[in-house]
C-alpha atoms as a PDB file:
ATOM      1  CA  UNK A   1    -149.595 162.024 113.844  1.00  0.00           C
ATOM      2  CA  UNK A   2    -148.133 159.848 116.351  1.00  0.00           C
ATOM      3  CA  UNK A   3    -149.295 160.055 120.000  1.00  0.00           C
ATOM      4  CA  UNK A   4    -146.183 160.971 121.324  1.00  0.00           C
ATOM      5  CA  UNK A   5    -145.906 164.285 119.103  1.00  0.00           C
ATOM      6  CA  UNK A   6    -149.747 164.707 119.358  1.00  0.00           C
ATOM      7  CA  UNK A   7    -149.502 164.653 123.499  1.00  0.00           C
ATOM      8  CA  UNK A   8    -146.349 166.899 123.410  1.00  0.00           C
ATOM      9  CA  UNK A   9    -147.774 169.266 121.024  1.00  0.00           C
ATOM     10  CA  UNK A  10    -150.710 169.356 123.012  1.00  0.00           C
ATOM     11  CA  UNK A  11    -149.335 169.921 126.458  1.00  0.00           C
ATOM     12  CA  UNK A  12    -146.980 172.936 124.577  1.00  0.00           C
ATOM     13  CA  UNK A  13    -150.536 174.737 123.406  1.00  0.00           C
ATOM     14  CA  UNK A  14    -152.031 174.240 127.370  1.00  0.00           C
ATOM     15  CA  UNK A  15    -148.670 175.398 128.703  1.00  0.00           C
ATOM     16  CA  UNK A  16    -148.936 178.505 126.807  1.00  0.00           C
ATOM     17  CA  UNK A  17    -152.740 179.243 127.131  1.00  0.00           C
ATOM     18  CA  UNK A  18    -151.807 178.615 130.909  1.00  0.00           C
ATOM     19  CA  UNK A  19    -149.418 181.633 130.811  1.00  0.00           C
ATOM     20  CA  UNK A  20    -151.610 183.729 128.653  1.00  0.00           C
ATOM     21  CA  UNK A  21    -154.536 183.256 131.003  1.00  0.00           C
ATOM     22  CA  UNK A  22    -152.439 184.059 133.808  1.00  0.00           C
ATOM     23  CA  UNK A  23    -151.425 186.620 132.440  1.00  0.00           C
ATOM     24  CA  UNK A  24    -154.991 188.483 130.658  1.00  0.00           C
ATOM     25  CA  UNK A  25    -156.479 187.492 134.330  1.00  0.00           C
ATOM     26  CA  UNK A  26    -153.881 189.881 136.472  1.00  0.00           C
ATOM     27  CA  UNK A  27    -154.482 192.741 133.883  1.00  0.00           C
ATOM     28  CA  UNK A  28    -158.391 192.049 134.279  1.00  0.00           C
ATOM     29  CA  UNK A  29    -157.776 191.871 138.101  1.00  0.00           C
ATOM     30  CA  UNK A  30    -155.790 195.413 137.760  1.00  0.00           C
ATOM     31  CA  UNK A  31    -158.499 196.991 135.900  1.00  0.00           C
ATOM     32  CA  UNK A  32    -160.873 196.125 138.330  1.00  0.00           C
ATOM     33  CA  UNK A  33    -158.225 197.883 141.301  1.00  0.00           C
ATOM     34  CA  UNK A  34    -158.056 200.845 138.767  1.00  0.00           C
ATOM     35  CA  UNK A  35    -161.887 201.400 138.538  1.00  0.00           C
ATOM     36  CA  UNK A  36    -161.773 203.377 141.379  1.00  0.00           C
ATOM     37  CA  UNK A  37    -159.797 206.046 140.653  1.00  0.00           C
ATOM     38  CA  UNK A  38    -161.581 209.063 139.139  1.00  0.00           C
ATOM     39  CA  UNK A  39    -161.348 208.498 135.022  1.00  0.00           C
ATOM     40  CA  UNK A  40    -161.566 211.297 132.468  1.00  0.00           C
ATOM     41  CA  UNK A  41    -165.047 210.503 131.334  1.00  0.00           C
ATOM     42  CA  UNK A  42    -163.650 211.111 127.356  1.00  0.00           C
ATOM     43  CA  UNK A  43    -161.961 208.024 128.314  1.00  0.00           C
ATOM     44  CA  UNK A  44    -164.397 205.877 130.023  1.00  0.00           C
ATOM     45  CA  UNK A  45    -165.639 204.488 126.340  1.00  0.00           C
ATOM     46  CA  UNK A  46    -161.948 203.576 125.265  1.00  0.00           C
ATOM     47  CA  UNK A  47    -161.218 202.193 128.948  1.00  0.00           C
ATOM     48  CA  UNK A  48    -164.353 200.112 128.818  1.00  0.00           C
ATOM     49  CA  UNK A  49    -163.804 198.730 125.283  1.00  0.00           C
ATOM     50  CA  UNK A  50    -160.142 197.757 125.824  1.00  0.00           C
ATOM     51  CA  UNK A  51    -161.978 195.580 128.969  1.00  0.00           C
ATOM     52  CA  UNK A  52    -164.260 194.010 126.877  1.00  0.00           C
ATOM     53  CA  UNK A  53    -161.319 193.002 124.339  1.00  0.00           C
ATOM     54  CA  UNK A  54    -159.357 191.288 127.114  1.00  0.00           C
ATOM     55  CA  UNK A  55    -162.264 189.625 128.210  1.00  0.00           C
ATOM     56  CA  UNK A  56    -163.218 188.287 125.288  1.00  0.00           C
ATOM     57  CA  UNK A  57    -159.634 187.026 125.101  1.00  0.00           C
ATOM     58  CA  UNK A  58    -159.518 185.307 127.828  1.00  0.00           C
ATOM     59  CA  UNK A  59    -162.860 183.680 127.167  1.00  0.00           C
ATOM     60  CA  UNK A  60    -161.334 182.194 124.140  1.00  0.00           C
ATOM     61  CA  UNK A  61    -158.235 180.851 125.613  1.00  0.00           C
ATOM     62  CA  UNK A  62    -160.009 179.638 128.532  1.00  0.00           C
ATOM     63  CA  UNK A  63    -162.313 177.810 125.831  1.00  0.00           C
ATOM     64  CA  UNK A  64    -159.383 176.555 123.579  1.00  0.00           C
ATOM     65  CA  UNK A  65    -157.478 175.234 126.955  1.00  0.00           C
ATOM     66  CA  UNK A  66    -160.771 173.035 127.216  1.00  0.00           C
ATOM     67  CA  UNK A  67    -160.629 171.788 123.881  1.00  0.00           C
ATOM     68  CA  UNK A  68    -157.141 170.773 124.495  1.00  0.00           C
ATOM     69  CA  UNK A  69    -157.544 169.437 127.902  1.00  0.00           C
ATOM     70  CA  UNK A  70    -160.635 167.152 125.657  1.00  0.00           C
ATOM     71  CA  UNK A  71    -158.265 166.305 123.263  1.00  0.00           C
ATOM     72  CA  UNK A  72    -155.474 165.102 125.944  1.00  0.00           C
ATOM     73  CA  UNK A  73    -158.008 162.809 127.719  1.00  0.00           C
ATOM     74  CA  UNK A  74    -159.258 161.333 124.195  1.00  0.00           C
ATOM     75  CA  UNK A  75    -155.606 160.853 124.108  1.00  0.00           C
ATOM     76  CA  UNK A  76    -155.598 158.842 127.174  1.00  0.00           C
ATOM     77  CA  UNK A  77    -158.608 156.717 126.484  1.00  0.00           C
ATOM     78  CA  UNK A  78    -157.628 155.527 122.857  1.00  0.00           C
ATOM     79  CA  UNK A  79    -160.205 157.818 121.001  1.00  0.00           C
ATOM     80  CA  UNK A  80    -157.758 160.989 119.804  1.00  0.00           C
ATOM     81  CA  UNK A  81    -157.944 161.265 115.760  1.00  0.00           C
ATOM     82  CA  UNK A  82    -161.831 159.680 115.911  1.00  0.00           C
ATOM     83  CA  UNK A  83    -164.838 162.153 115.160  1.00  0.00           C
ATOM     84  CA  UNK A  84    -166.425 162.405 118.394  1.00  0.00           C
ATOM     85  CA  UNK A  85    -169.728 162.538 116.113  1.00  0.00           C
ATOM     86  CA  UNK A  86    -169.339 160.166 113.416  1.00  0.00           C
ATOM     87  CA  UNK A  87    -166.724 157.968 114.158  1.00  0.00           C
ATOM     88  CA  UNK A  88    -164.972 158.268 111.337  1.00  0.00           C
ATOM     89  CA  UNK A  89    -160.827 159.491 111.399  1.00  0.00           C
ATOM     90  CA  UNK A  90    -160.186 162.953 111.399  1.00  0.00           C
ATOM     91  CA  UNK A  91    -157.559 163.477 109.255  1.00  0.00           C
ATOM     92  CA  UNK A  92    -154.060 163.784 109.611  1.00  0.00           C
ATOM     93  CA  UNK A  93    -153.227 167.498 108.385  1.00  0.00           C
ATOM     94  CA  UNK A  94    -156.524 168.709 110.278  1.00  0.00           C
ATOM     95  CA  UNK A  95    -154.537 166.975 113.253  1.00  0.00           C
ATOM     96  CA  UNK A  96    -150.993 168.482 112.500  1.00  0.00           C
ATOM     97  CA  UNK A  97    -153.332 172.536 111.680  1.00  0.00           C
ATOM     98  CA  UNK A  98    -154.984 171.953 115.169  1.00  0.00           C
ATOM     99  CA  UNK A  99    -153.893 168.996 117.198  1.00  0.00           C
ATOM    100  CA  UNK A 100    -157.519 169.364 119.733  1.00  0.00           C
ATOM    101  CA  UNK A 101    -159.282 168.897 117.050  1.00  0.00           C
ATOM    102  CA  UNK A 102    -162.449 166.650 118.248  1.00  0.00           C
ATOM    103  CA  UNK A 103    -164.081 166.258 114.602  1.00  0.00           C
ATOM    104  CA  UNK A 104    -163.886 165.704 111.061  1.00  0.00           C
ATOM    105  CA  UNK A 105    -164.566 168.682 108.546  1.00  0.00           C
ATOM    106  CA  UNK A 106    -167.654 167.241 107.741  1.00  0.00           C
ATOM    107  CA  UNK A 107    -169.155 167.289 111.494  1.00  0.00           C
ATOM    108  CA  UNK A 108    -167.123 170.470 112.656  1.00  0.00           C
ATOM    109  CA  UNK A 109    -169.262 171.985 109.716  1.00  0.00           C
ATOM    110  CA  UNK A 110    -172.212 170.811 111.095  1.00  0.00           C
ATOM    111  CA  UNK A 111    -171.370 171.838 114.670  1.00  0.00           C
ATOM    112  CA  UNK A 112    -170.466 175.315 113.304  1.00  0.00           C
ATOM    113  CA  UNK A 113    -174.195 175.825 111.725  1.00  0.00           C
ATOM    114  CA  UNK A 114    -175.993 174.594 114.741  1.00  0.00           C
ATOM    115  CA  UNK A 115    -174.102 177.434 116.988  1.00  0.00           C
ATOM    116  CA  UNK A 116    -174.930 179.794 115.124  1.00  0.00           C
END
C-alpha cells in the first residue's frame, strides 16, 4: 500500500474513532448526571451493566485511536509497513485488513501470548 492511501486511510479510521469517542464520552458523562435520580433498584444491575459496556467501548477506541496515531507517526518517520519487533515487512494485505498495524503475524502472535 502506498503512503498516500495508507495516511488517508488512516486519518479516515482516527476521524471516526474521534466522533465515536465523542460521542460514548457525552453518554458516559450523562450517565454520570443521571446517577442521581432515584433508580428502580430491579434496574440498577441492567443500568450498571449497560455502563460497563460503554466503557469498555470507549476503552477500545481510545486504544485503537493510539494504534493509529502510532501508525501515522511511523508514517512520518519512514518506518510504516516494518515490524516494530523484527524488522522484517509486514505484509501488504495485513496492511490493506488493518492499516495501524505495527507488526508482522509472526510477532503480533507473540505479543498476543505475552498479554495474556
Amino acid at each position: 500500500m502506498d503512503t498516500a492511501t495508507a495516511r488517508k486511510r488512516l486519518e479516515e479510521i482516527r476521524d471516526s474513532l474521534d466522533r465515536s469517542i465523542a460521542v460514548l464520552q457525552g453518554e458516559n458523562h450523562a450517565d454520570d448526571a443521571a446517577a442521581g435520580y432515584p433508580r428502580d433498584p430491579a434496574d440498577a444491575g441492567a443500568n450498571l451493566s449497560e455502563a460497563d459496556r460503554s466503557e469498555a467501548v470507549l476503552e477500545a477506541a481510545q486504544e485503537q485511536r493510539v494504534l493509529v496515531l502510532d501508525a501515522l507517526t511511523r508514517l512520518d518517520s519512514g518506518g510504516y509497513g516494518t515490524c516494530v519487533d523484527c524488522g522484517d515487512s509486514v505484509p501488504e494485505g495485513r496492511l490493506e485488513a488493518r492499516p495501524e498495524a505495527a507488526r508482522c503475524v509472526r510477532c503480533q502472535a507473540k505479543h498476543d501470548r505475552a498479554r495474556h
